[in-house]
Protein backbone atom coordinates (compact mmCIF):
# COMPACT_ATOMS: atom_id res chain seq x y z
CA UNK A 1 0.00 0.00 0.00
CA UNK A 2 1.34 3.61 -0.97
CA UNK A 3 0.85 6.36 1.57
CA UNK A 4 -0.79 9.87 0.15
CA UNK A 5 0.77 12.87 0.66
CA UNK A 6 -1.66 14.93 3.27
CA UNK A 7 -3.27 18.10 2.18
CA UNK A 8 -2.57 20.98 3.87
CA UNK A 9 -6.46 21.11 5.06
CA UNK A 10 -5.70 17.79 6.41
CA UNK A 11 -2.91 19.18 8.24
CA UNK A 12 -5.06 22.35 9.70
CA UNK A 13 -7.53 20.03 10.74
CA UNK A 14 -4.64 17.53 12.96
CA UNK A 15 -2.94 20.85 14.62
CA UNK A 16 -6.12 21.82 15.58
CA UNK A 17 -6.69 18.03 17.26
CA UNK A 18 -3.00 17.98 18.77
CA UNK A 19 -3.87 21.83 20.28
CA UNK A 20 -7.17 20.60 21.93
CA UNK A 21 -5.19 17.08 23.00
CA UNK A 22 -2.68 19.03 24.93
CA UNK A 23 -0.95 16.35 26.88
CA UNK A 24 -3.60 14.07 26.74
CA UNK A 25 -3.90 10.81 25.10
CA UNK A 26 -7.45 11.86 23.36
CA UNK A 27 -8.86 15.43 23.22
CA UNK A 28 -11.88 15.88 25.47
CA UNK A 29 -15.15 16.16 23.51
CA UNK A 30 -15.75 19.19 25.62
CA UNK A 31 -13.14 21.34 23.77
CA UNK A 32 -14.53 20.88 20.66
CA UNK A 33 -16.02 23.98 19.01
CA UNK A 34 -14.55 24.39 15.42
CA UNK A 35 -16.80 26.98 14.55
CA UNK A 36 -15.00 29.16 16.85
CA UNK A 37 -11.82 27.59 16.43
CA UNK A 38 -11.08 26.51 13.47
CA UNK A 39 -13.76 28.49 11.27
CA UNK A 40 -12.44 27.69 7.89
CA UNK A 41 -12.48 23.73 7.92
CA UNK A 42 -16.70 23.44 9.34
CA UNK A 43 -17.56 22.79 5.68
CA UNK A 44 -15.39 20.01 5.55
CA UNK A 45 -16.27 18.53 9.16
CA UNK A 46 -18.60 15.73 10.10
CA UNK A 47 -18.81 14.81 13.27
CA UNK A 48 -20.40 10.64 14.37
CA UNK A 49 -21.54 9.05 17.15
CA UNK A 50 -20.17 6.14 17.71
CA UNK A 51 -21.64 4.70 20.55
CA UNK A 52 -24.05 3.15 21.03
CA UNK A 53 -23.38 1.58 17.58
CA UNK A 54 -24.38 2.20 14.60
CA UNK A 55 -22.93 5.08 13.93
CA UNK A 56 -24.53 7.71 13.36
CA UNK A 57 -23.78 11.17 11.54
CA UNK A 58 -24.95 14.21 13.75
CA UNK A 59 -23.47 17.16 12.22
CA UNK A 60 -22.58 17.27 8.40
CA UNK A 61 -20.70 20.04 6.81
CA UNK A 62 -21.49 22.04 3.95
CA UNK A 63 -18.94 21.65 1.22
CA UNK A 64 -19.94 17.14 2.52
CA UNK A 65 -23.35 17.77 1.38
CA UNK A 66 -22.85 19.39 -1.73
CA UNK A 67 -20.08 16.40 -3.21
CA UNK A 68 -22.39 14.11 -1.53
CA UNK A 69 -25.59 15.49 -3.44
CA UNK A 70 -27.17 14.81 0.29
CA UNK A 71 -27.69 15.52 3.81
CA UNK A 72 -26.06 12.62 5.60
CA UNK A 73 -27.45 14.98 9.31
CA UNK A 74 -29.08 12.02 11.25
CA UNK A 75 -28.15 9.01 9.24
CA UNK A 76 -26.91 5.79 10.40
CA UNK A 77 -24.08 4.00 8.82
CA UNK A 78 -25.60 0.55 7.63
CA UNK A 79 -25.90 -1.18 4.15
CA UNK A 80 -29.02 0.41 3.17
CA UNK A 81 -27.50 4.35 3.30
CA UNK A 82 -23.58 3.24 2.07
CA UNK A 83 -24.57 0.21 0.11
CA UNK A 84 -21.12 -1.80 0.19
CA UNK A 85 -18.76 0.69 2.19
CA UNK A 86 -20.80 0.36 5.61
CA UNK A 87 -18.63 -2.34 6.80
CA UNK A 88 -15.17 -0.44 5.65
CA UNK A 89 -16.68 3.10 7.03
CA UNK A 90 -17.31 1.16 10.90
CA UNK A 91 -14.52 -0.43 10.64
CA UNK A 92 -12.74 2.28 10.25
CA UNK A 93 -14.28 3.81 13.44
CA UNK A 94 -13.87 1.38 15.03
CA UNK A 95 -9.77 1.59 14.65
CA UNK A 96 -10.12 5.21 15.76
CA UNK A 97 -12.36 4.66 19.12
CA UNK A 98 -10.21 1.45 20.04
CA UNK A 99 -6.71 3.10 19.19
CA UNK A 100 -7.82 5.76 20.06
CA UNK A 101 -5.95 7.98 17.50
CA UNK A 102 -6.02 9.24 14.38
CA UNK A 103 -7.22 7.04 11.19
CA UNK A 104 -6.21 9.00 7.37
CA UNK A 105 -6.50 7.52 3.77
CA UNK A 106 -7.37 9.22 0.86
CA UNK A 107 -9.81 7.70 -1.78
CA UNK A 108 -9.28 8.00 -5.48
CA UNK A 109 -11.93 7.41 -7.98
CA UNK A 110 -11.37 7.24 -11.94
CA UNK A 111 -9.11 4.92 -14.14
CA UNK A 112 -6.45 6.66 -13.28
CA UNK A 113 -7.41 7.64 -9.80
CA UNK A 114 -7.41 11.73 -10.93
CA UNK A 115 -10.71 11.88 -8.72
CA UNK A 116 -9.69 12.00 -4.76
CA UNK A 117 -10.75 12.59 -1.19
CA UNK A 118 -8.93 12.66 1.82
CA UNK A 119 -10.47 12.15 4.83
CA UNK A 120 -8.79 11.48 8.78
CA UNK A 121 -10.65 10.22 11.80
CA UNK A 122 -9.90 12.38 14.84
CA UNK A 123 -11.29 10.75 18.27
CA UNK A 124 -12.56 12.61 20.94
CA UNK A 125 -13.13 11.31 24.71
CA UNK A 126 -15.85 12.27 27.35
CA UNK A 127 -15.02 12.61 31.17
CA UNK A 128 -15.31 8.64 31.44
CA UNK A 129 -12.25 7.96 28.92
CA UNK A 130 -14.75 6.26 26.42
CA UNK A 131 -14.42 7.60 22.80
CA UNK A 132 -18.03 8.26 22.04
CA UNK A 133 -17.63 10.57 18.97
CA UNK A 134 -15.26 10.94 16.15
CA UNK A 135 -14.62 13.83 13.91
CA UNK A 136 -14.18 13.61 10.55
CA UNK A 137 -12.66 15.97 7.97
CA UNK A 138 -13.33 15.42 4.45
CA UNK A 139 -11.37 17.10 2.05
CA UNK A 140 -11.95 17.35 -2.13
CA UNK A 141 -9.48 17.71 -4.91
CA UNK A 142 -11.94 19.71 -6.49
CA UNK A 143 -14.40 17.47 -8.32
CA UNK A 144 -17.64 16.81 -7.62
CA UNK A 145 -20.80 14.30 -8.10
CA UNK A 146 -21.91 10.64 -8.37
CA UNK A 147 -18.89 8.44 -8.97
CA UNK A 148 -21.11 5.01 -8.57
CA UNK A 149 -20.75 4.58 -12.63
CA UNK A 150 -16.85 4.45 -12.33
CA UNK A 151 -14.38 1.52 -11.39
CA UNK A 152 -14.16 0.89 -7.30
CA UNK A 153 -12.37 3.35 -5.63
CA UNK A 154 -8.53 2.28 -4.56
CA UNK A 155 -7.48 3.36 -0.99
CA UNK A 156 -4.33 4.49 -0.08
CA UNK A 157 -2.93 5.19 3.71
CA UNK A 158 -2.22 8.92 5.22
CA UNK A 159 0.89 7.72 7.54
CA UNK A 160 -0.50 10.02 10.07
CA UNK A 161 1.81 9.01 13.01
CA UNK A 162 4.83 10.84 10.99
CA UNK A 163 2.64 13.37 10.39
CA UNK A 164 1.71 13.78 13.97
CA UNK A 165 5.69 13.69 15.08
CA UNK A 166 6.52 16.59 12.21
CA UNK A 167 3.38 19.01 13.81
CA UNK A 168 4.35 18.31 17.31
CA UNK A 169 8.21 19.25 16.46
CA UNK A 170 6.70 22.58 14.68
């Protein structure tokens, strides 16, 4: 597996994380507020519940909704809303509330994968410890619409603990 090169979005979005972590393992889900703190990424932001499973989207940004062509406020993750990425997407969740750390990839769509999306998992705890809710930055290359006509995506890794070492020496 290759590993993308992070946008610089992507990297906003993990100093933000790593300012409201401080020294902890996993920011508390009380500090977040990106509207007031990090004003320029909401469109891109989606934040899920977790638990109790399924999953469940409870705030969707802007710039989601348009690529999307829908509202995914209020929707559970199963088969019948992401018909064969359900499994990947809780999966993937799952790695962030049980590692409790960062999960990035980016997706690329097209024959020649010219169509792309990254998109990082960013855990946050409540006062128990337990990682209820997981934001979620989704960032475009620029296209936009229904790729469900073209050849399945291909996923490639973010190494986002390197990434995480170079912000914290900055």
């Amino acid at each position: 597996m290759t590993r993308a090169p992070p946008t610089e979005s992507l990297r906003a979005l993990l100093r933000y994380w790593l300012q409201l972590r401080g020294d902890a393992r996993v920011p508390p889900r009380a500090k977040l507020d990106p509207v007031v703190d990090a004003p320029r990424l909401v469109a891109n932001l989606a934040l899920l519940r977790i638990d109790p499973a399924p999953p469940v989207f409870r705030v969707v940004g802007s710039d989601i909704v348009r690529w999307a062509k829908r509202d995914l406020t209020g929707r559970v993750i199963d088969e019948r809303s992401f018909p064969g990425e359900a499994a990947r997407m809780c999966k993937q969740l799952g790695f962030v509330a049980s590692e409790r750390r960062p999960l990035g990839f980016t997706v690329g769509y097209g024959p020649l994968r010219s169509i792309a999306r990254s998109v990082i998992g960013l855990p946050f705890a409540e006062p128990d410890g337990r990682v209820r809710d997981i934001l979620v930055g989704v960032f475009f290359d620029g296209h936009e619409g229904d790729f469900s006509d073209l050849p399945a995506p291909q996923t490639e890794e973010i190494d986002v603990v390197s990434l995480l070492r170079e912000l914290q020496r900055t």
